[in-house]
PDB file of N, CA and C in Angstrom:
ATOM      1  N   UNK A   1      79.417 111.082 111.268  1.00  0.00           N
ATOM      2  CA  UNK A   1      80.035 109.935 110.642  1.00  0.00           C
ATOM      3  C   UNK A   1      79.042 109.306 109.677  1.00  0.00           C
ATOM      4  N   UNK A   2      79.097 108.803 108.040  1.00  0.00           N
ATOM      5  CA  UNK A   2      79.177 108.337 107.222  1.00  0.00           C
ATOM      6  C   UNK A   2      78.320 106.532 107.885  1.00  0.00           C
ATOM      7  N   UNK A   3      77.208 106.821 107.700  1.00  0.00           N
ATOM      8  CA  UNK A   3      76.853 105.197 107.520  1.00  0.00           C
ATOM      9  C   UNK A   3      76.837 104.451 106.475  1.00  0.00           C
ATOM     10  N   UNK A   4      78.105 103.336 106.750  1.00  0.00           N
ATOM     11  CA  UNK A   4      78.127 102.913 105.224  1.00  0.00           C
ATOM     12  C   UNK A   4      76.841 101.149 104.616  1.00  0.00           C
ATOM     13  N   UNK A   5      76.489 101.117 103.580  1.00  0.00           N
ATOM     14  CA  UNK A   5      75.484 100.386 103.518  1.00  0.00           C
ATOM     15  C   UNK A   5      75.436  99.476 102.619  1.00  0.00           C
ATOM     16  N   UNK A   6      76.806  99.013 102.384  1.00  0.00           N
ATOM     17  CA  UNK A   6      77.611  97.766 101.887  1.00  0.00           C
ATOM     18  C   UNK A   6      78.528  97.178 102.606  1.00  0.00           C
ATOM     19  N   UNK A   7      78.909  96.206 102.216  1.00  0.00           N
ATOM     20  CA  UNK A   7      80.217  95.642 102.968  1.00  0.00           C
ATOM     21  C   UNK A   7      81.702  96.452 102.066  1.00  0.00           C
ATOM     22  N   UNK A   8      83.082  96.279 103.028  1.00  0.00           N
ATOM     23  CA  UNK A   8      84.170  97.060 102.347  1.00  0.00           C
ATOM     24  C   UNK A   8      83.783  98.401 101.682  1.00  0.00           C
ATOM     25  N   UNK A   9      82.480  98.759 102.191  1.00  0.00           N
ATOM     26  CA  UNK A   9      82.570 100.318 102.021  1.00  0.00           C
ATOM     27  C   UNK A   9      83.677 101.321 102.931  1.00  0.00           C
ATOM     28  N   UNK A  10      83.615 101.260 104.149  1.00  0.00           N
ATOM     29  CA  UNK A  10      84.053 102.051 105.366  1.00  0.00           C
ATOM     30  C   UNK A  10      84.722 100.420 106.581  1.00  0.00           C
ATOM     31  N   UNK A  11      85.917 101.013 106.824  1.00  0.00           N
ATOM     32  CA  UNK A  11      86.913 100.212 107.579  1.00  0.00           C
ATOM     33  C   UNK A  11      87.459 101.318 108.769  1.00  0.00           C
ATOM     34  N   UNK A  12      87.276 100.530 110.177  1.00  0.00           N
ATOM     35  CA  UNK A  12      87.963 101.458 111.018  1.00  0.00           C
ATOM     36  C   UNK A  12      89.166 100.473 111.790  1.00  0.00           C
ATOM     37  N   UNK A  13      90.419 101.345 111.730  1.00  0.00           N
ATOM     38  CA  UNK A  13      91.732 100.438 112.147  1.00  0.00           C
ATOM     39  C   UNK A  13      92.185 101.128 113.337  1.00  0.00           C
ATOM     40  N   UNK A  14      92.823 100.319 114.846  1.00  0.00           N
ATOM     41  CA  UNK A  14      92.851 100.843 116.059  1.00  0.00           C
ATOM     42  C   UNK A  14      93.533  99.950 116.373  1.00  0.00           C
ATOM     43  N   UNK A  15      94.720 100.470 117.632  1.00  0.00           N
ATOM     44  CA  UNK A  15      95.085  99.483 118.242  1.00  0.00           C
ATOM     45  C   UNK A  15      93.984  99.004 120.089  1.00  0.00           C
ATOM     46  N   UNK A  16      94.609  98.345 120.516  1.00  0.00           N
ATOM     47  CA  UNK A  16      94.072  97.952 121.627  1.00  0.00           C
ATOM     48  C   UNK A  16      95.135  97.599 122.425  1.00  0.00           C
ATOM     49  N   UNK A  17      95.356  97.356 123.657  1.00  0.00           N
ATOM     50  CA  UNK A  17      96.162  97.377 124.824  1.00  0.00           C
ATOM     51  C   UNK A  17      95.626  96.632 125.504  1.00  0.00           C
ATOM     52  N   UNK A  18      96.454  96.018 126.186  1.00  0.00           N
ATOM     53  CA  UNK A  18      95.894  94.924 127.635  1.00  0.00           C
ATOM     54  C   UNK A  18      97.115  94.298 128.054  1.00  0.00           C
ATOM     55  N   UNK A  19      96.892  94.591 129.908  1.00  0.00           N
ATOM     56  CA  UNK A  19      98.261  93.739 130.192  1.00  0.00           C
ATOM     57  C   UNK A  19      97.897  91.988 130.581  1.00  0.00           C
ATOM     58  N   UNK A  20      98.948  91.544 130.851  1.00  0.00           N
ATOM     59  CA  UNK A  20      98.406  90.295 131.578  1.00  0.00           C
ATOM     60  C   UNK A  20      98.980  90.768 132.987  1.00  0.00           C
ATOM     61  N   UNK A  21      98.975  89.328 134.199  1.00  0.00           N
ATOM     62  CA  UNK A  21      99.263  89.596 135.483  1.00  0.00           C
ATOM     63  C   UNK A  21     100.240  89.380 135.531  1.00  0.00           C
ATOM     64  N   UNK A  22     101.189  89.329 134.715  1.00  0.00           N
ATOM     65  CA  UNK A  22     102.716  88.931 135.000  1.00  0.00           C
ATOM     66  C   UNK A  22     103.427  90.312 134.374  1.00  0.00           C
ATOM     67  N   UNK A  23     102.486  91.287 134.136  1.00  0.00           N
ATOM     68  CA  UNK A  23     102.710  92.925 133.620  1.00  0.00           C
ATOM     69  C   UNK A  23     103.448  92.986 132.372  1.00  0.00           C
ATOM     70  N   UNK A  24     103.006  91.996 131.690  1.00  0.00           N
ATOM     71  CA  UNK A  24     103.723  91.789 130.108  1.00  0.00           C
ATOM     72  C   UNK A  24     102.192  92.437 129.313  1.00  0.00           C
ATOM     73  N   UNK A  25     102.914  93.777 128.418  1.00  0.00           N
ATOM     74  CA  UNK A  25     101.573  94.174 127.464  1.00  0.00           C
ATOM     75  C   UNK A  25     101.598  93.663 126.195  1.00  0.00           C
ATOM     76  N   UNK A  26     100.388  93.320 125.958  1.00  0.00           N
ATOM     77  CA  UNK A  26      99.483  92.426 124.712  1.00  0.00           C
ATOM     78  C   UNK A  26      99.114  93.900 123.859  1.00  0.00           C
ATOM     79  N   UNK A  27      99.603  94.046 122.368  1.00  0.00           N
ATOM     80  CA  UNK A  27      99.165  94.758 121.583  1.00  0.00           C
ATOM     81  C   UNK A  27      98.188  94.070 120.733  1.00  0.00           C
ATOM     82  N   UNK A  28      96.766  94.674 119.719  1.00  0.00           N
ATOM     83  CA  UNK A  28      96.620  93.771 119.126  1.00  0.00           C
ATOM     84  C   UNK A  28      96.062  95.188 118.194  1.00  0.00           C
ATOM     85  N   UNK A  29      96.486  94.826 116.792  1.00  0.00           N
ATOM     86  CA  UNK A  29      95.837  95.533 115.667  1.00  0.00           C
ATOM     87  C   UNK A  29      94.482  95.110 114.860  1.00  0.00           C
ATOM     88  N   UNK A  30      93.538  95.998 114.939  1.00  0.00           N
ATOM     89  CA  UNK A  30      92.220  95.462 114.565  1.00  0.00           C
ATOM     90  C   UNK A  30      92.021  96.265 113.117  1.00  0.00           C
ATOM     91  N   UNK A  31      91.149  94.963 111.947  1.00  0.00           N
ATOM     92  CA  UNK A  31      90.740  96.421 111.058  1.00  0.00           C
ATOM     93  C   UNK A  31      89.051  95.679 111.009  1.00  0.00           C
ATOM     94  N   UNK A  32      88.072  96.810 111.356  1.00  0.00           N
ATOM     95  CA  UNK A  32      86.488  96.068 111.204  1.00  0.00           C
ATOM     96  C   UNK A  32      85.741  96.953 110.117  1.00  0.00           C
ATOM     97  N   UNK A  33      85.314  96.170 109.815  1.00  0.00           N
ATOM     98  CA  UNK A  33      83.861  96.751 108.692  1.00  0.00           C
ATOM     99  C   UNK A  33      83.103  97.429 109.317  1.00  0.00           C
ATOM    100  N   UNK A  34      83.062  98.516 108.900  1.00  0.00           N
ATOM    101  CA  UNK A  34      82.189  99.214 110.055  1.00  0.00           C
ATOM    102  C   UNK A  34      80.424  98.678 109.565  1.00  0.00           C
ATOM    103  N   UNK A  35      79.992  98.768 108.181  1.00  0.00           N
ATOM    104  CA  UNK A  35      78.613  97.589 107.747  1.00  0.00           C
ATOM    105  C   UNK A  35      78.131  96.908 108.691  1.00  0.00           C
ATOM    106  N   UNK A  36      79.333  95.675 109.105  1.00  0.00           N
ATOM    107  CA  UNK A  36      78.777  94.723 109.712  1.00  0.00           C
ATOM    108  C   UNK A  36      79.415  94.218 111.105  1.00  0.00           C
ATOM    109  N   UNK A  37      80.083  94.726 111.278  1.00  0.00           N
ATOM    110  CA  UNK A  37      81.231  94.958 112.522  1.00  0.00           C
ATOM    111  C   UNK A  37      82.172  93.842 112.805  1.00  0.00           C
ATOM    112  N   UNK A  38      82.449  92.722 111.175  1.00  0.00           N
ATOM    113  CA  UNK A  38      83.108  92.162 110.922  1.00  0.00           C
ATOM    114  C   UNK A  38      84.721  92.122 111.117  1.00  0.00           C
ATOM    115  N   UNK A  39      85.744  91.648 111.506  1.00  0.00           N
ATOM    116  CA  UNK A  39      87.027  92.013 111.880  1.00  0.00           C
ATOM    117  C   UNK A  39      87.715  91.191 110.471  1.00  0.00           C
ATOM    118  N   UNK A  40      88.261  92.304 109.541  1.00  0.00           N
ATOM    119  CA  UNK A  40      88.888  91.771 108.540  1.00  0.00           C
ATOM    120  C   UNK A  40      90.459  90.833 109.298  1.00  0.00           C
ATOM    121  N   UNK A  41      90.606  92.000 110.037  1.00  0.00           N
ATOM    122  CA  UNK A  41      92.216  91.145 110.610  1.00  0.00           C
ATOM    123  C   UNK A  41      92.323  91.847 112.081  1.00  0.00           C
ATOM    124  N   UNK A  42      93.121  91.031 112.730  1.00  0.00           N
ATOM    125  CA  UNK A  42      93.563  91.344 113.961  1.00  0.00           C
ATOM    126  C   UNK A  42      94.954  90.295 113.958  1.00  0.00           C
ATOM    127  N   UNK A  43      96.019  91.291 114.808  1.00  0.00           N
ATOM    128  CA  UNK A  43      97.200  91.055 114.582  1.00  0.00           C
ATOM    129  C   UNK A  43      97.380  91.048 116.292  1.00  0.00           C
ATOM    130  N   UNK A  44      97.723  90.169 116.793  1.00  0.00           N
ATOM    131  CA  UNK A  44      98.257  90.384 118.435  1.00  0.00           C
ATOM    132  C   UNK A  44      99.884  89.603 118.861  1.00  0.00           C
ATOM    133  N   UNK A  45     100.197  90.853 119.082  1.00  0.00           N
ATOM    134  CA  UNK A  45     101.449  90.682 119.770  1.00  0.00           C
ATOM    135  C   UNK A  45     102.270  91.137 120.828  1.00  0.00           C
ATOM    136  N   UNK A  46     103.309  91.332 121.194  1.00  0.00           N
ATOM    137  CA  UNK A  46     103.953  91.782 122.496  1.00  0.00           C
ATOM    138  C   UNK A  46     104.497  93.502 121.992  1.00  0.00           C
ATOM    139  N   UNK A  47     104.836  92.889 120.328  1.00  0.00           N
ATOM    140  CA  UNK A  47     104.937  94.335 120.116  1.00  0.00           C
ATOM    141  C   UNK A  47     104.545  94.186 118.126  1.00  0.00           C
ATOM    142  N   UNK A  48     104.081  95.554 117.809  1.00  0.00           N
ATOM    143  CA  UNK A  48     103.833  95.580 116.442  1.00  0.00           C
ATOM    144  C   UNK A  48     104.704  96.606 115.628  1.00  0.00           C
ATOM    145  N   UNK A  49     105.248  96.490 114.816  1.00  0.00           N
ATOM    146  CA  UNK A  49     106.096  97.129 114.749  1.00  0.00           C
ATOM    147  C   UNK A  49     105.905  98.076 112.866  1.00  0.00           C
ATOM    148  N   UNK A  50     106.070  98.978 112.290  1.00  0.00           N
ATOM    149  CA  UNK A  50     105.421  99.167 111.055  1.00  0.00           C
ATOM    150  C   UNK A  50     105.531  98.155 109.716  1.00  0.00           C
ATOM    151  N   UNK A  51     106.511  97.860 109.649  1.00  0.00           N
ATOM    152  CA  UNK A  51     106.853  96.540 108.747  1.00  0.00           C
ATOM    153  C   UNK A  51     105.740  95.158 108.883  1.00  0.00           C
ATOM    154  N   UNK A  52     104.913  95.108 110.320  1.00  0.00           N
ATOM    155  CA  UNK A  52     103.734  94.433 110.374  1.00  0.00           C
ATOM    156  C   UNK A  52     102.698  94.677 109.659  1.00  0.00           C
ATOM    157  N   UNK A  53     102.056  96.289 110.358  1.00  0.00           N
ATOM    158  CA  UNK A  53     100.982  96.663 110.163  1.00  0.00           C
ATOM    159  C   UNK A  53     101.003  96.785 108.583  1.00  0.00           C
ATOM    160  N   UNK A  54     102.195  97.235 107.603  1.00  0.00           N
ATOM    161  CA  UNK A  54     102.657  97.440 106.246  1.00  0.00           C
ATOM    162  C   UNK A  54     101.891  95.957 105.733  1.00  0.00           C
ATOM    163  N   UNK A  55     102.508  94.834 106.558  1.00  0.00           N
ATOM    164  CA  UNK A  55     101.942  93.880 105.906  1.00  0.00           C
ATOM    165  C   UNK A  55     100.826  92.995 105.448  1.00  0.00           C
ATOM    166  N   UNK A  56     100.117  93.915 106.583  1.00  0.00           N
ATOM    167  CA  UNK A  56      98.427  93.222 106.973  1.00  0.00           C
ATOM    168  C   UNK A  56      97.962  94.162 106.327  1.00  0.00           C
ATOM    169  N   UNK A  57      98.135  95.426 106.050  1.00  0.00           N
ATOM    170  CA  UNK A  57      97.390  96.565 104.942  1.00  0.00           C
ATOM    171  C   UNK A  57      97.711  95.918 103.637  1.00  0.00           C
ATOM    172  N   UNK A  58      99.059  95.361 102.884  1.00  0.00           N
ATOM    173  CA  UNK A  58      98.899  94.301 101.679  1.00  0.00           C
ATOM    174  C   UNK A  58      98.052  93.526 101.742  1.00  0.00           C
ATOM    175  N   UNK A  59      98.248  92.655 102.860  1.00  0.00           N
ATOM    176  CA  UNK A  59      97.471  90.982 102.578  1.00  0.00           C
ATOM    177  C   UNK A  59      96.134  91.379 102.624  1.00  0.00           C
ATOM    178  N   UNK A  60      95.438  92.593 102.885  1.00  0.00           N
ATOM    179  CA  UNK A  60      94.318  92.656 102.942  1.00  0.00           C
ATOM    180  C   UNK A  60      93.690  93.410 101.375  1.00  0.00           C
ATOM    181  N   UNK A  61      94.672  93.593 101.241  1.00  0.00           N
ATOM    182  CA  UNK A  61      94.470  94.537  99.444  1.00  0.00           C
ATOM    183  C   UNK A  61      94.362  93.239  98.751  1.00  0.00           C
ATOM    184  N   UNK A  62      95.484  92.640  99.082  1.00  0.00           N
ATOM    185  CA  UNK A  62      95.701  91.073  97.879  1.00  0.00           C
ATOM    186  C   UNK A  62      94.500  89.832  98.161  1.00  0.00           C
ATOM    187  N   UNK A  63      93.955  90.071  99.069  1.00  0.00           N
ATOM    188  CA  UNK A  63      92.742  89.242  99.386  1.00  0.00           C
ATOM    189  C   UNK A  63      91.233  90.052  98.031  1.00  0.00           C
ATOM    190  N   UNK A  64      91.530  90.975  97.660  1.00  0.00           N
ATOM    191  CA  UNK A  64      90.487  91.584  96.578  1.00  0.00           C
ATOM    192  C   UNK A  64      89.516  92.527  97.501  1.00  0.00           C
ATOM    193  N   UNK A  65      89.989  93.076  98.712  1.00  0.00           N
ATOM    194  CA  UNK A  65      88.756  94.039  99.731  1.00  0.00           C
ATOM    195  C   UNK A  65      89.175  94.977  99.145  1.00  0.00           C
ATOM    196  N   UNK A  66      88.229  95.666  98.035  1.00  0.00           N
ATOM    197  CA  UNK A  66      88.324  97.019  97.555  1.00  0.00           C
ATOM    198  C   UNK A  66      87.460  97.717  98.591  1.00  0.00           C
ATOM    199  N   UNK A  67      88.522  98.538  99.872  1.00  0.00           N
ATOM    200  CA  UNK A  67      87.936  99.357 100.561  1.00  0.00           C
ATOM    201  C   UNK A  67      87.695 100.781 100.205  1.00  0.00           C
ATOM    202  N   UNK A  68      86.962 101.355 100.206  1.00  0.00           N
ATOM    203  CA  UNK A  68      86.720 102.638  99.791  1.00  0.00           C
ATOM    204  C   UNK A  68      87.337 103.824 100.574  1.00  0.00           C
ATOM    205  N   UNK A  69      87.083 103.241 102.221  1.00  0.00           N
ATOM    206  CA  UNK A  69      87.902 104.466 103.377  1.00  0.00           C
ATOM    207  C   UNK A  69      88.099 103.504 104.395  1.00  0.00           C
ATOM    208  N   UNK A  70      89.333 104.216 104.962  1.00  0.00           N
ATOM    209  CA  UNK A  70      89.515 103.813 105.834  1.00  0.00           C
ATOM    210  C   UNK A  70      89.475 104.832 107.204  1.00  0.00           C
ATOM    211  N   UNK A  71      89.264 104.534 108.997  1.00  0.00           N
ATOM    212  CA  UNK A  71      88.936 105.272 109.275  1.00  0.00           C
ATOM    213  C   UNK A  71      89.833 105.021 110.912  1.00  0.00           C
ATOM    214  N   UNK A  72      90.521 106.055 110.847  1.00  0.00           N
ATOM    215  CA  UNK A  72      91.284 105.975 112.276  1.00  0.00           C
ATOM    216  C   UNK A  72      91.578 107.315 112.495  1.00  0.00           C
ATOM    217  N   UNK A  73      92.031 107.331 114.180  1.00  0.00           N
ATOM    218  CA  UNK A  73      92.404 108.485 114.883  1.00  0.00           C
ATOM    219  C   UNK A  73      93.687 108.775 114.807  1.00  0.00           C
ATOM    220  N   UNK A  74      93.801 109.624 114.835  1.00  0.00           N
ATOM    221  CA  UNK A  74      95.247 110.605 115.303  1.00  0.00           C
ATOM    222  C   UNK A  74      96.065 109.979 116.148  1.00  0.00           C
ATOM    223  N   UNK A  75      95.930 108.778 116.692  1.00  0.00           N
ATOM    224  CA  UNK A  75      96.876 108.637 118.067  1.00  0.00           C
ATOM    225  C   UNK A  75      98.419 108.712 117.563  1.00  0.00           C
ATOM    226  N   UNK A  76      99.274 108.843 118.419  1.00  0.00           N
ATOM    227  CA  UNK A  76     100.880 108.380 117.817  1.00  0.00           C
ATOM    228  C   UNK A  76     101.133 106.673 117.757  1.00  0.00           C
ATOM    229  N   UNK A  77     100.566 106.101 117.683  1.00  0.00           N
ATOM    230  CA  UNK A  77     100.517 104.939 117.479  1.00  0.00           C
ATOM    231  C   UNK A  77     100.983 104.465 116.195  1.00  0.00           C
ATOM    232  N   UNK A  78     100.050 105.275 115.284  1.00  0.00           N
ATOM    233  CA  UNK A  78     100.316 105.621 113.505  1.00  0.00           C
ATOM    234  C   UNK A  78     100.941 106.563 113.098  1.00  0.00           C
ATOM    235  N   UNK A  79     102.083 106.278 113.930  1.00  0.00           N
ATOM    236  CA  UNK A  79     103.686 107.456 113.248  1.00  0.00           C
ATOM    237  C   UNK A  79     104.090 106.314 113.718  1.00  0.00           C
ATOM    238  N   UNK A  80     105.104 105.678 112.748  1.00  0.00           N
ATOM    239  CA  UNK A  80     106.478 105.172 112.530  1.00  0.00           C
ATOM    240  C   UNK A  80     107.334 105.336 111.110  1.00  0.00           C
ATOM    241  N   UNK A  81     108.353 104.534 111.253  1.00  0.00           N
ATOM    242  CA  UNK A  81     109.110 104.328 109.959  1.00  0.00           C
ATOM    243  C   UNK A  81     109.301 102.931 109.648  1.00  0.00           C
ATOM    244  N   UNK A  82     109.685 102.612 108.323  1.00  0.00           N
ATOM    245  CA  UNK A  82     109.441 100.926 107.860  1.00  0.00           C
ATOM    246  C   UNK A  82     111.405 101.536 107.646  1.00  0.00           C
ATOM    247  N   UNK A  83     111.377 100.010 108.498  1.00  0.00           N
ATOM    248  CA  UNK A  83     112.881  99.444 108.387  1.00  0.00           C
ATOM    249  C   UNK A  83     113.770  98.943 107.253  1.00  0.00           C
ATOM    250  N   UNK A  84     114.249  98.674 106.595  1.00  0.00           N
ATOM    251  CA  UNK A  84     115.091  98.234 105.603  1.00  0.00           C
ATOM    252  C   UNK A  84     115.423  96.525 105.623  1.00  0.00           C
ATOM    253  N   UNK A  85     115.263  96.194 106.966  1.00  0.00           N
ATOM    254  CA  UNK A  85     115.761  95.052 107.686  1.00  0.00           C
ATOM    255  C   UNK A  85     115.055  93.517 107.054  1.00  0.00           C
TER     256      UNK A  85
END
């Protein structure tokens, strides 16, 4: 792996999981600088759905973070379809 040695060089995006005790699961979408291990955004909810994550990948373009890469795994997490709705 690529050590990057600016800021908004290299971005890694993941979800995370956690239940509470009442067995309700907490999603939360992270994107960090990998530089400085800064969290551009984190999104937490009961559920995330692609029309979210669609939107936090804009607001983070329209904020001026010219990222160079971005860096995530394979999970099925990052397969969906954007709704019409």
């Amino acid at each position: 792996m690529e050590v990057p040695d600016e800021l908004n060089h290299t971005c890694c995006m993941d979800f995370v999981t956690d239940v509470l005790e009442n067995k309700i699961f907490l999603k939360s979408f992270n994107i960090i600088d990998d530089f400085n291990h800064e969290a551009h955004d984190i999104e937490v909810d009961f559920s995330l759905c692609s029309n979210c994550l669609v939107w936090v990948l804009n607001h983070l373009i329209n904020k001026k973070r010219k990222l160079k890469k971005i860096r995530m795994d394979n999970g099925l997490e990052f397969i969906g379809h954007i709704s019409n709705n």
